[in-house]
C-alpha atoms as a PDB file:
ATOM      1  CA  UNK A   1     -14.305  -7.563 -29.936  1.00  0.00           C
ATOM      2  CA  UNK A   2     -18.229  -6.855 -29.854  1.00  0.00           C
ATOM      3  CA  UNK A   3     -17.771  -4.011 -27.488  1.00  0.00           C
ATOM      4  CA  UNK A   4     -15.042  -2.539 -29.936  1.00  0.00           C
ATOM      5  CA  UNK A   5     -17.369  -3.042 -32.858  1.00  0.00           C
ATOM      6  CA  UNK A   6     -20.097  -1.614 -30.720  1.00  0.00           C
ATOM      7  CA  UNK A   7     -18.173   1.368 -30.105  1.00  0.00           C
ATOM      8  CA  UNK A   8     -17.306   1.677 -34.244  1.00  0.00           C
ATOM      9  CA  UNK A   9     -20.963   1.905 -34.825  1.00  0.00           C
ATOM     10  CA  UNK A  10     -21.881   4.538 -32.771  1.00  0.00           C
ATOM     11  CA  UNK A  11     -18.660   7.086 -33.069  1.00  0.00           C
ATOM     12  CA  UNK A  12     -20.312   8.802 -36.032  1.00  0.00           C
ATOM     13  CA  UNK A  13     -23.684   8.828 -34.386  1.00  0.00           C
ATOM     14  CA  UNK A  14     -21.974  10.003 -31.246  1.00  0.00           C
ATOM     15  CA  UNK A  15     -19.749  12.897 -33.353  1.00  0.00           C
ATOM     16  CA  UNK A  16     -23.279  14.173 -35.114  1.00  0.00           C
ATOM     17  CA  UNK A  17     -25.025  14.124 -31.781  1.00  0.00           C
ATOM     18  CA  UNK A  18     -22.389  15.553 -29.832  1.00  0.00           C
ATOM     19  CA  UNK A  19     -22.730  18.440 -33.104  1.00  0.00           C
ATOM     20  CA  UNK A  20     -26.377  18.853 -32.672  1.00  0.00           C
ATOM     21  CA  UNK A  21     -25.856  19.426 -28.700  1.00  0.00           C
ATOM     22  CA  UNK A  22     -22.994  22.105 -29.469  1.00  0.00           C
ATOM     23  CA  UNK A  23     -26.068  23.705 -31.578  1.00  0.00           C
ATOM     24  CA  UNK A  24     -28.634  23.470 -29.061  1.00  0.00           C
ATOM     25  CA  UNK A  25     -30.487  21.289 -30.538  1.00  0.00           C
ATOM     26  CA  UNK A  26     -30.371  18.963 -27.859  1.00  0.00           C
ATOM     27  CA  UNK A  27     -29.517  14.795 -27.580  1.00  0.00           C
ATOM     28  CA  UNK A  28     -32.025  11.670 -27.840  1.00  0.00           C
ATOM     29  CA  UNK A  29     -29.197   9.062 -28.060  1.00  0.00           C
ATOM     30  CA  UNK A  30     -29.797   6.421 -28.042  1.00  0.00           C
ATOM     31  CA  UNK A  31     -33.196   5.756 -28.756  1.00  0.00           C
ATOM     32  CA  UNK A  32     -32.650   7.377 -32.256  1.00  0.00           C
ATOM     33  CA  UNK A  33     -35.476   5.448 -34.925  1.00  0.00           C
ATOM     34  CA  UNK A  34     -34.742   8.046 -37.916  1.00  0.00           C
ATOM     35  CA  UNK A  35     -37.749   6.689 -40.046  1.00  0.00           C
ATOM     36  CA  UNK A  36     -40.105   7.039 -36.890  1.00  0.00           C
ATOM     37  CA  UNK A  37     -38.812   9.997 -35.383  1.00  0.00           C
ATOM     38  CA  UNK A  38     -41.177  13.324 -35.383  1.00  0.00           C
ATOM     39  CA  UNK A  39     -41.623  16.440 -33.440  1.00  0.00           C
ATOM     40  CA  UNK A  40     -43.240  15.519 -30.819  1.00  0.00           C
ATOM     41  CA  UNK A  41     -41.123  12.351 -30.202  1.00  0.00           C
ATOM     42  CA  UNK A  42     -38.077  15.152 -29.868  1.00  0.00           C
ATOM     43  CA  UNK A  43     -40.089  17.689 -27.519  1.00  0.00           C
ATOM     44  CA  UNK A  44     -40.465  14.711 -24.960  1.00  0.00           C
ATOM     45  CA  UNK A  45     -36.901  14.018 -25.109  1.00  0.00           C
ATOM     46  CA  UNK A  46     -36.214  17.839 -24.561  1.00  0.00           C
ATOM     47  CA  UNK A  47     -38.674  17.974 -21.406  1.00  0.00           C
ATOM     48  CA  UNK A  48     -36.918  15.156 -20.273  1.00  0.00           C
ATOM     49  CA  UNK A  49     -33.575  16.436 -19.867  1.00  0.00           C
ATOM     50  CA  UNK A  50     -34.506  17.878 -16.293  1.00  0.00           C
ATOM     51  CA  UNK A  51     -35.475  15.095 -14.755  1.00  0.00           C
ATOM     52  CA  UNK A  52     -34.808  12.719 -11.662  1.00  0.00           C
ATOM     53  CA  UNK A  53     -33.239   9.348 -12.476  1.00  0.00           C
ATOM     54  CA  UNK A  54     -31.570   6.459 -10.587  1.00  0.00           C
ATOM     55  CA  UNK A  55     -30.114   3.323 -11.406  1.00  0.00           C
ATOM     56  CA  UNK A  56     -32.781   0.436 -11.556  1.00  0.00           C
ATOM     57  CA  UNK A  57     -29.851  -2.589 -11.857  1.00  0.00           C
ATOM     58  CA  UNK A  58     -27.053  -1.735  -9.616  1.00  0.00           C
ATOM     59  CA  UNK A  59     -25.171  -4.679 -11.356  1.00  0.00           C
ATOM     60  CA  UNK A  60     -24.892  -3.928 -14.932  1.00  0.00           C
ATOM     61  CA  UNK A  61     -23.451  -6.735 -17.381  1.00  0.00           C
ATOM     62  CA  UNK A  62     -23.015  -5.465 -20.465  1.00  0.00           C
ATOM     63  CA  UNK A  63     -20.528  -2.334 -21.515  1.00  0.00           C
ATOM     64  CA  UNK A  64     -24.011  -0.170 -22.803  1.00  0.00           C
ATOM     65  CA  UNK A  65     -24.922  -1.219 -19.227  1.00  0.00           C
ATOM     66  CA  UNK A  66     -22.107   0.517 -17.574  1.00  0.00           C
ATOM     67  CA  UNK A  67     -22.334   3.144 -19.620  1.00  0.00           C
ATOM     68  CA  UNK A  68     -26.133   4.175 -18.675  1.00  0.00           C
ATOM     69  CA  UNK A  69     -25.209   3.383 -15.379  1.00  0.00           C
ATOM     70  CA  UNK A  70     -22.328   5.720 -14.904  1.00  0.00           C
ATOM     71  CA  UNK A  71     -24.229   8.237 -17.262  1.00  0.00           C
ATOM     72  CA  UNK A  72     -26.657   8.613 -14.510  1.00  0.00           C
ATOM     73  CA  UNK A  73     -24.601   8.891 -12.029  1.00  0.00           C
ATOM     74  CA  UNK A  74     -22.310  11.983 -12.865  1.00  0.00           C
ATOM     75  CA  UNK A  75     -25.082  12.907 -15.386  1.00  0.00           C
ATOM     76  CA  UNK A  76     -22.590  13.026 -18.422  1.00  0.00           C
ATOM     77  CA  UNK A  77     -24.369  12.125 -21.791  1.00  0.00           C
ATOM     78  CA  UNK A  78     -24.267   8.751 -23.139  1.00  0.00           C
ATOM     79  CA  UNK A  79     -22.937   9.779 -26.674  1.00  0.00           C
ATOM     80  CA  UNK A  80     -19.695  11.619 -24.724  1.00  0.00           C
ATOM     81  CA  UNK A  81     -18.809   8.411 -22.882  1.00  0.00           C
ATOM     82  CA  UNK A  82     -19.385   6.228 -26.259  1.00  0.00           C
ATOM     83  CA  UNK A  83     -16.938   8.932 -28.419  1.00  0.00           C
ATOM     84  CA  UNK A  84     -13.725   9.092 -25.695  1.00  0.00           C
ATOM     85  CA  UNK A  85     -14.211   4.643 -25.002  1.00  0.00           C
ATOM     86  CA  UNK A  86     -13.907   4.593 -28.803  1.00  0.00           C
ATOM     87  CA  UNK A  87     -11.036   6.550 -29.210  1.00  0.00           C
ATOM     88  CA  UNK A  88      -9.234   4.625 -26.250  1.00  0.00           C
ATOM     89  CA  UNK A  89     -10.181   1.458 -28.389  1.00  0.00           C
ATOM     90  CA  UNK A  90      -9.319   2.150 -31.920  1.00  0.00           C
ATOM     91  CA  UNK A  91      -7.135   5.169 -32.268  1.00  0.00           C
ATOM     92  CA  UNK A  92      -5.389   4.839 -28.129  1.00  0.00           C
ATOM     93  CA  UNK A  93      -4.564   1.424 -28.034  1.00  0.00           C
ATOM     94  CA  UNK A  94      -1.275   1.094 -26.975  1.00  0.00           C
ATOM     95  CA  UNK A  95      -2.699   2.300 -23.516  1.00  0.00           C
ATOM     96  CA  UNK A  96      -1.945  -1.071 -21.880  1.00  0.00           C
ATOM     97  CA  UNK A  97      -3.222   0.360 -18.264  1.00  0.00           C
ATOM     98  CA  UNK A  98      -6.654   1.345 -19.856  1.00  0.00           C
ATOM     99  CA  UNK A  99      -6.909  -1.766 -22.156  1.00  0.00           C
ATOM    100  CA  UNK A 100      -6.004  -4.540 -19.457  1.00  0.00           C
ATOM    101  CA  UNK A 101      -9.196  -2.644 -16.938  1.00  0.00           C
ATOM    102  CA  UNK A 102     -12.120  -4.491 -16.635  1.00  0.00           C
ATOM    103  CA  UNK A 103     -15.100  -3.237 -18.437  1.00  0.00           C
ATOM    104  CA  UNK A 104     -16.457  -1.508 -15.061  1.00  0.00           C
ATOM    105  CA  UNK A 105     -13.013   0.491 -14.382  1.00  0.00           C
ATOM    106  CA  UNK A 106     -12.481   1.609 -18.551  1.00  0.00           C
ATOM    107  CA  UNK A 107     -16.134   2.823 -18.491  1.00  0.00           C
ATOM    108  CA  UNK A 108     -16.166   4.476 -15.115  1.00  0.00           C
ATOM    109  CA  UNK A 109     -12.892   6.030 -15.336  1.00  0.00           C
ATOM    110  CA  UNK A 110     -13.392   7.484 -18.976  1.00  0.00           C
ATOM    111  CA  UNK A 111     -16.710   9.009 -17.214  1.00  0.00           C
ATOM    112  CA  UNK A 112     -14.611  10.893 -14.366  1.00  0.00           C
ATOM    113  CA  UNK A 113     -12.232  11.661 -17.325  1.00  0.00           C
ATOM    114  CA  UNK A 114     -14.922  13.503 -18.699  1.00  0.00           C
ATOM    115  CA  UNK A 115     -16.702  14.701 -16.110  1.00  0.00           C
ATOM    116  CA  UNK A 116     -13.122  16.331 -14.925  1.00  0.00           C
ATOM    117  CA  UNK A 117     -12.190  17.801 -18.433  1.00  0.00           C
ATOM    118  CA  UNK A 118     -12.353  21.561 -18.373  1.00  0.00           C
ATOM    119  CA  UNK A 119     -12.108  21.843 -22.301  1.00  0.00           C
ATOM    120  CA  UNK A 120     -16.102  20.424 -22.430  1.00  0.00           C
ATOM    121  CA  UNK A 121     -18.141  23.058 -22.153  1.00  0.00           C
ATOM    122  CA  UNK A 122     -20.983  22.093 -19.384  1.00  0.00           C
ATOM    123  CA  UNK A 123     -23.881  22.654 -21.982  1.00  0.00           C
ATOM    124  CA  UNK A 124     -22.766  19.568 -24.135  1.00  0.00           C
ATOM    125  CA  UNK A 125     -21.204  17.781 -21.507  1.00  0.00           C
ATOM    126  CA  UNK A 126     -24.260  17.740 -18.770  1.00  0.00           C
ATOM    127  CA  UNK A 127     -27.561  15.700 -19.053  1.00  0.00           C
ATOM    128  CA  UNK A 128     -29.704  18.209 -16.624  1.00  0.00           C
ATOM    129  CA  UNK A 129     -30.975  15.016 -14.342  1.00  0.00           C
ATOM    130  CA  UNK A 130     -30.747  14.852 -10.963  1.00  0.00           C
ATOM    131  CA  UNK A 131     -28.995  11.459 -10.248  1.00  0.00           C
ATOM    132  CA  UNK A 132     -30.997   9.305  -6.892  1.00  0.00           C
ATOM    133  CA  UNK A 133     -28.888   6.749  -5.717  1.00  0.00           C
ATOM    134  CA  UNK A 134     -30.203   3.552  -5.387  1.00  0.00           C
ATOM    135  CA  UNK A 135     -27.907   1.846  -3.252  1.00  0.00           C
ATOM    136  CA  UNK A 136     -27.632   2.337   0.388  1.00  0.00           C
ATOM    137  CA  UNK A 137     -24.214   3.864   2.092  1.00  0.00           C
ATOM    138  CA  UNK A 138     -22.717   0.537   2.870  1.00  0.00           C
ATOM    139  CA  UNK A 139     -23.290  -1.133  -0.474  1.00  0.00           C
ATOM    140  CA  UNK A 140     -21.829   1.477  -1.917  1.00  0.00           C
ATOM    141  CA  UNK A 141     -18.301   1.043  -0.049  1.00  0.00           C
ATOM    142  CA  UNK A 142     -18.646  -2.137  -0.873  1.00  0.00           C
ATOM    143  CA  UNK A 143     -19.349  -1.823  -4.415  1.00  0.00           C
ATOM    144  CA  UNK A 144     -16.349   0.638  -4.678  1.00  0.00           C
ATOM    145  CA  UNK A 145     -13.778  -1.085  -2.518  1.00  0.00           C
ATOM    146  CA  UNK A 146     -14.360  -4.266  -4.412  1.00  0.00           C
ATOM    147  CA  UNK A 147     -14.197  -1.888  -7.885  1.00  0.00           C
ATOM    148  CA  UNK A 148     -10.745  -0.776  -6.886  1.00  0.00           C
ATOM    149  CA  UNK A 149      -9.312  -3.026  -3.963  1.00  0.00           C
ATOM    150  CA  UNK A 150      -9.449  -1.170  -1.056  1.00  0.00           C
ATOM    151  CA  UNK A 151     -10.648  -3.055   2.074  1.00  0.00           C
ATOM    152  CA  UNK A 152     -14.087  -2.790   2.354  1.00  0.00           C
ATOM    153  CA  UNK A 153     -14.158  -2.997   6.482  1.00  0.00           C
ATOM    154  CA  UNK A 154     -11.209  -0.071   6.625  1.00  0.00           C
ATOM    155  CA  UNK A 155     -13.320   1.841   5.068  1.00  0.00           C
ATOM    156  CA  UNK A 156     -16.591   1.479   6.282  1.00  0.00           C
ATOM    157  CA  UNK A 157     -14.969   1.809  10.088  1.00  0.00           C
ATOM    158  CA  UNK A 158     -13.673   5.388   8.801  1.00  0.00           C
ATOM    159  CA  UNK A 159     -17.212   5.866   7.864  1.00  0.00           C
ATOM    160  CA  UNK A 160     -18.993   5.075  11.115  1.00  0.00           C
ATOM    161  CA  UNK A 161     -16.530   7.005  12.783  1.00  0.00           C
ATOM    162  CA  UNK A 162     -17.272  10.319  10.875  1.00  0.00           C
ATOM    163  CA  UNK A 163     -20.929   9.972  10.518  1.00  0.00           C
ATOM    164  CA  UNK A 164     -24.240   9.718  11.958  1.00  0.00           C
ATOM    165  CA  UNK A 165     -25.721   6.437  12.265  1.00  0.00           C
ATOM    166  CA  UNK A 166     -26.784   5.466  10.306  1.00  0.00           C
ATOM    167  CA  UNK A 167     -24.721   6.768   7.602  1.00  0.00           C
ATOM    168  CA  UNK A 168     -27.866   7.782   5.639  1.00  0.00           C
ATOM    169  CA  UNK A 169     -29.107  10.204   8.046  1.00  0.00           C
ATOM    170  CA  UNK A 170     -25.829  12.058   7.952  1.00  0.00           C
ATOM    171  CA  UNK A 171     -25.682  15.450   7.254  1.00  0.00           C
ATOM    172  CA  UNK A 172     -22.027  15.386   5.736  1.00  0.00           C
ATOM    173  CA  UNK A 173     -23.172  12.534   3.323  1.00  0.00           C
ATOM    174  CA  UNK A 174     -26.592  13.854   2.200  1.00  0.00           C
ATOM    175  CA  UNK A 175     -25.640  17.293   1.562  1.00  0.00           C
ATOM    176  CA  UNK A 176     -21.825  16.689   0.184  1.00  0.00           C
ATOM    177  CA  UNK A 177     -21.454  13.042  -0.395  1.00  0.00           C
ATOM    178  CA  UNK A 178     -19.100  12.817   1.741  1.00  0.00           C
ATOM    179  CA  UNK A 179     -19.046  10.135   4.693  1.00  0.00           C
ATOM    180  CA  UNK A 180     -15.836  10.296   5.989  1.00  0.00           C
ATOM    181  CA  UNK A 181     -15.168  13.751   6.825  1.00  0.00           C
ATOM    182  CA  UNK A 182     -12.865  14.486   3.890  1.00  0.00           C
ATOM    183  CA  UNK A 183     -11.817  18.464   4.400  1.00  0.00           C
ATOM    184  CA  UNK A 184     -14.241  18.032   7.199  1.00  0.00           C
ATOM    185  CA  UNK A 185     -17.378  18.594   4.910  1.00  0.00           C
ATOM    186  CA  UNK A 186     -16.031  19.018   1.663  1.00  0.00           C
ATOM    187  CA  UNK A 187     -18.534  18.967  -1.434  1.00  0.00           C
ATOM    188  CA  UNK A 188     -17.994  15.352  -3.168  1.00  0.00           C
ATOM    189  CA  UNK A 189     -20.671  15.208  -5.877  1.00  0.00           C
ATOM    190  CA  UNK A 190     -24.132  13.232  -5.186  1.00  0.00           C
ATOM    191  CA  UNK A 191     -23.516  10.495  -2.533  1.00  0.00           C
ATOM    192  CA  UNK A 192     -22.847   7.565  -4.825  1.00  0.00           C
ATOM    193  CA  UNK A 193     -20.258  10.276  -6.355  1.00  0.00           C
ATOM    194  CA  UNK A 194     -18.895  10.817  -2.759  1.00  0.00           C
ATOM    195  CA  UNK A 195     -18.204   7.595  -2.534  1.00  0.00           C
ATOM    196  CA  UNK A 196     -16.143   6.715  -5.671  1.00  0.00           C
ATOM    197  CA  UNK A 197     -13.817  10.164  -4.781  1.00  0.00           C
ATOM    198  CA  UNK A 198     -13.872   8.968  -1.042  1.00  0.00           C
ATOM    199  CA  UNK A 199     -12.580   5.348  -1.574  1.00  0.00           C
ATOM    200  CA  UNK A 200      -9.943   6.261  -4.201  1.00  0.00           C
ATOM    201  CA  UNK A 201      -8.530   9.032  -1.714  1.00  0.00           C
ATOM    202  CA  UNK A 202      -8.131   5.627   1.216  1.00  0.00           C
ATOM    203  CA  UNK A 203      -6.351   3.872  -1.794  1.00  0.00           C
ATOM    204  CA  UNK A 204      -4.257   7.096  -3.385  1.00  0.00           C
ATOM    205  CA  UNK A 205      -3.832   9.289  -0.726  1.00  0.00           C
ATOM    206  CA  UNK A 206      -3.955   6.768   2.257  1.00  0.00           C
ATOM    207  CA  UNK A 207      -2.487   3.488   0.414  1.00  0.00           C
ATOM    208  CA  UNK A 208      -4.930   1.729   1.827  1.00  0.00           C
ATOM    209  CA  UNK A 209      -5.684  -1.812  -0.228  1.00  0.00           C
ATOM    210  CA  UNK A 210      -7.187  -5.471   0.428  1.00  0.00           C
ATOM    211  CA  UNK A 211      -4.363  -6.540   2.470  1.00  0.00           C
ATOM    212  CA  UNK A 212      -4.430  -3.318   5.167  1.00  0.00           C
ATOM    213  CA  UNK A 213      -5.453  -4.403   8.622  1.00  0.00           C
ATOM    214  CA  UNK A 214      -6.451  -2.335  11.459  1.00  0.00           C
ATOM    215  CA  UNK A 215      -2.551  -1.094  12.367  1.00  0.00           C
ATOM    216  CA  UNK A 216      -3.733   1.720   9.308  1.00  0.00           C
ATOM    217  CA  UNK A 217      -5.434   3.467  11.893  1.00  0.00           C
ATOM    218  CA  UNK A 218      -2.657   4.221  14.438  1.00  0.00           C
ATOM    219  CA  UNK A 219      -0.681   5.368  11.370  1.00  0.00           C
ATOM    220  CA  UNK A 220      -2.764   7.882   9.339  1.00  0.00           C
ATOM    221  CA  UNK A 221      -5.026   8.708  13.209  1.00  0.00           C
ATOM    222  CA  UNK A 222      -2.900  11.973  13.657  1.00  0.00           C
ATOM    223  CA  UNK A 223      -2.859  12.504  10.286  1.00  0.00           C
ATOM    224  CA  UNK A 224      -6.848  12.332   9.527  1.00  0.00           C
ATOM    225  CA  UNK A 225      -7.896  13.557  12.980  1.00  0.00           C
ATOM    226  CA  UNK A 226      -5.472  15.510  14.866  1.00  0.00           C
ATOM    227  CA  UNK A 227      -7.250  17.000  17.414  1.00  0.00           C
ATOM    228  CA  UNK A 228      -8.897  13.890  18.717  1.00  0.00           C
ATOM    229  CA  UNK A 229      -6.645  11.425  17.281  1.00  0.00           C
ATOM    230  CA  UNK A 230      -6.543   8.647  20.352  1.00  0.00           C
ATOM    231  CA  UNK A 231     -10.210   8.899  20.817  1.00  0.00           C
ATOM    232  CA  UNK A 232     -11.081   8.785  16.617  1.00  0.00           C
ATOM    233  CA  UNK A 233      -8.212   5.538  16.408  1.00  0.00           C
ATOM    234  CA  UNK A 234      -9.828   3.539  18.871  1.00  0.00           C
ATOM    235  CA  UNK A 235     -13.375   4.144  17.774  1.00  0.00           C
ATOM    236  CA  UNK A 236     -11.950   3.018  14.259  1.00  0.00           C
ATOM    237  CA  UNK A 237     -10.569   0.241  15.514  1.00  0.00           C
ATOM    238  CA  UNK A 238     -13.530  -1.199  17.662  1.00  0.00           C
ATOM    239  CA  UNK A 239     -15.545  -0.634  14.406  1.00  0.00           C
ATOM    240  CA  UNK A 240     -13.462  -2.933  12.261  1.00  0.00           C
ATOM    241  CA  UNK A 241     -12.839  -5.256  14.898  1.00  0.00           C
ATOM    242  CA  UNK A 242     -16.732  -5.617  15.088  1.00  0.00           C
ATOM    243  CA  UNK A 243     -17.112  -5.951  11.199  1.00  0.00           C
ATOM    244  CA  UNK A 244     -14.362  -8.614  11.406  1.00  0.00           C
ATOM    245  CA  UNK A 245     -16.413 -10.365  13.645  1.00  0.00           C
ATOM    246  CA  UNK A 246     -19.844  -9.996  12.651  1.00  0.00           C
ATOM    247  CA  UNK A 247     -20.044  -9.859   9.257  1.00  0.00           C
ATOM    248  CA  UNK A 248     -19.794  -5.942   6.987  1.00  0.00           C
ATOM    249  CA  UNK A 249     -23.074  -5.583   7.365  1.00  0.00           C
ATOM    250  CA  UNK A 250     -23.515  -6.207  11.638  1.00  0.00           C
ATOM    251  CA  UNK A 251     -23.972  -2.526  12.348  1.00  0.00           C
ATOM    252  CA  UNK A 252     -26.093  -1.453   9.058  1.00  0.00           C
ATOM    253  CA  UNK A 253     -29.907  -0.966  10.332  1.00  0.00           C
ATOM    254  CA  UNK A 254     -31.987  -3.967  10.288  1.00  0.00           C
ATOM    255  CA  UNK A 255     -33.473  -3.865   6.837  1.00  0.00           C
ATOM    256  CA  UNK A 256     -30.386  -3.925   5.221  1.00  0.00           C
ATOM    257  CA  UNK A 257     -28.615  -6.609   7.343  1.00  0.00           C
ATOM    258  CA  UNK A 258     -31.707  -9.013   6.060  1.00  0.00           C
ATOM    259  CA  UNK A 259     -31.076  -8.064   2.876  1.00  0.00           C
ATOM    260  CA  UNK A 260     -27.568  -9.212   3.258  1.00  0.00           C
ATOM    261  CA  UNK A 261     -27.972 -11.904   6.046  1.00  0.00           C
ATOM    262  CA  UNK A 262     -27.046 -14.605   3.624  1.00  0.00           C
ATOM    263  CA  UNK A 263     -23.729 -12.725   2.109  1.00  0.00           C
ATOM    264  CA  UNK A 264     -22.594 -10.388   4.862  1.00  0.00           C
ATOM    265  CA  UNK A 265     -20.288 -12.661   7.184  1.00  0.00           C
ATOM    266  CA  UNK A 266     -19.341 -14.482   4.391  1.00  0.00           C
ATOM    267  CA  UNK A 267     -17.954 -12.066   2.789  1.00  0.00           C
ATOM    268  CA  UNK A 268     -16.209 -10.490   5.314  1.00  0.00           C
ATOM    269  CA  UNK A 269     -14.537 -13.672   6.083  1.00  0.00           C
ATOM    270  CA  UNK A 270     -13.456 -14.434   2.689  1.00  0.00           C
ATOM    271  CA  UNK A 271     -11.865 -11.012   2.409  1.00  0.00           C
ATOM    272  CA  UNK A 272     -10.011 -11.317   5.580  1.00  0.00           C
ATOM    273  CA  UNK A 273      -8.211 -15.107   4.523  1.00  0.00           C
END
């Protein structure tokens, strides 16, 4: 009920905003103080709107949280995501599949939604930054897999098998986002974009989910690698077979296996009972 009551407060703020932008006037949301706001207050907002940024807390809490977070990512503005989540809330909800998401999914989905919606013209819908992931390649499938339950160790053995190692020297996924060879180097967005379209294509396109084992690669082998399909199948499979055994994080470089030394075979165990 907070987050709907959030939402209520800021849908006029959001509509007026959204006005200005569609005047080229530009956005500040949110860090509007009307009694202490002055010219030069707005210019640095203005100079700020081509800048880098990247997400400090790669585990937000809070529905404002998500919505910064996924802001950054596909660089849609704040006052956009805050207008279409309080539509879905107070004038949508008989949308049982978008109400029963969990905060993460409603607020990342509505972002896509937007991002994907022709009818926004890209000089109201765009922030101008230049999104830096923070996360490395495997915490990202991870993140994602877990987001919308797709076995994390399918797809991080596609992965390995289609990239460089490690993954974040790979040409495919620095220049396209795109670590498993989707259209062989189609353009996916900025990496942590990649990702998101890459792990929903195992789950749509593939029906790949938390209970797929490692038969899924004999079956979709021809299918996502036809002209080397035996040799791509059993590189697949002696990738999962080592993540199985090891831990999801056994074949990341060093640094990040410490980071996750305490989590990593855990995890992987857990997800395989």
């Amino acid at each position: 009920m907070a987050s709907i009551n959030k939402l209520k407060e800021v849908k006029n703020k959001a509509k007026l905003l959204l006005l200005l932008s569609t005047l080229g006037i530009g956005t500040i949301y949110p860090k509007i103080n009307v009694e202490a706001k002055n010219n030069t207050y707005f210019e640095e907002n203005l100079e700020e709107e081509n800048t880098t940024t990247t997400n400090k807390y790669s585990h937000p809490e809070t529905m404002s949280d998500y919505i910064t977070y996924y802001s950054n990512v596909y660089g849609i503005k704040e006052e956009l995501i805050y207008d279409r989540l309080d539509y879905m809330y107070n004038e949508n909800s008989d949308n049982e599949e978008f109400i029963n998401m969990d905060t993460e999914l409603k607020v990342l989905t509505i972002t896509r939604n937007i991002k994907n919606d022709p009818n926004i013209d890209s000089s109201i819908k765009y922030t101008g930054k230049t999104y830096e992931v923070s996360l490395e390649p495997e915490e990202l499938i991870e993140k994602y897999c877990e987001l919308f339950g797709v076995k994390k160790e399918i797809a991080l053995s596609i992965a390995y098998s289609e990239c460089a190692w490690p993954i974040s020297s790979d040409w495919n996924y620095n220049t396209n986002g795109n670590l498993a060879g989707i259209c062989t180097d189609k353009y996916l967005g900025n990496k942590e974009e990649g990702v998101i379209t890459t792990i929903l294509i195992f789950r749509d396109d593939y029906n790949i989910n938390t209970e797929t084992d490692s038969d899924i690669f004999a079956s979709i082998s021809k299918r996502y690698c036809p002209p080397n399909w035996e040799v791509w199948q059993s590189r697949a499979k002696n990738y999962y077979d080592e993540l199985i055994e090891n831990g999801f994080y056994s074949n990341a470089p060093e640094e990040l296996q410490n980071k996750h030394k305490n989590d990593s075979k855990t995890l992987s165990l857990k997800d395989d009972d």
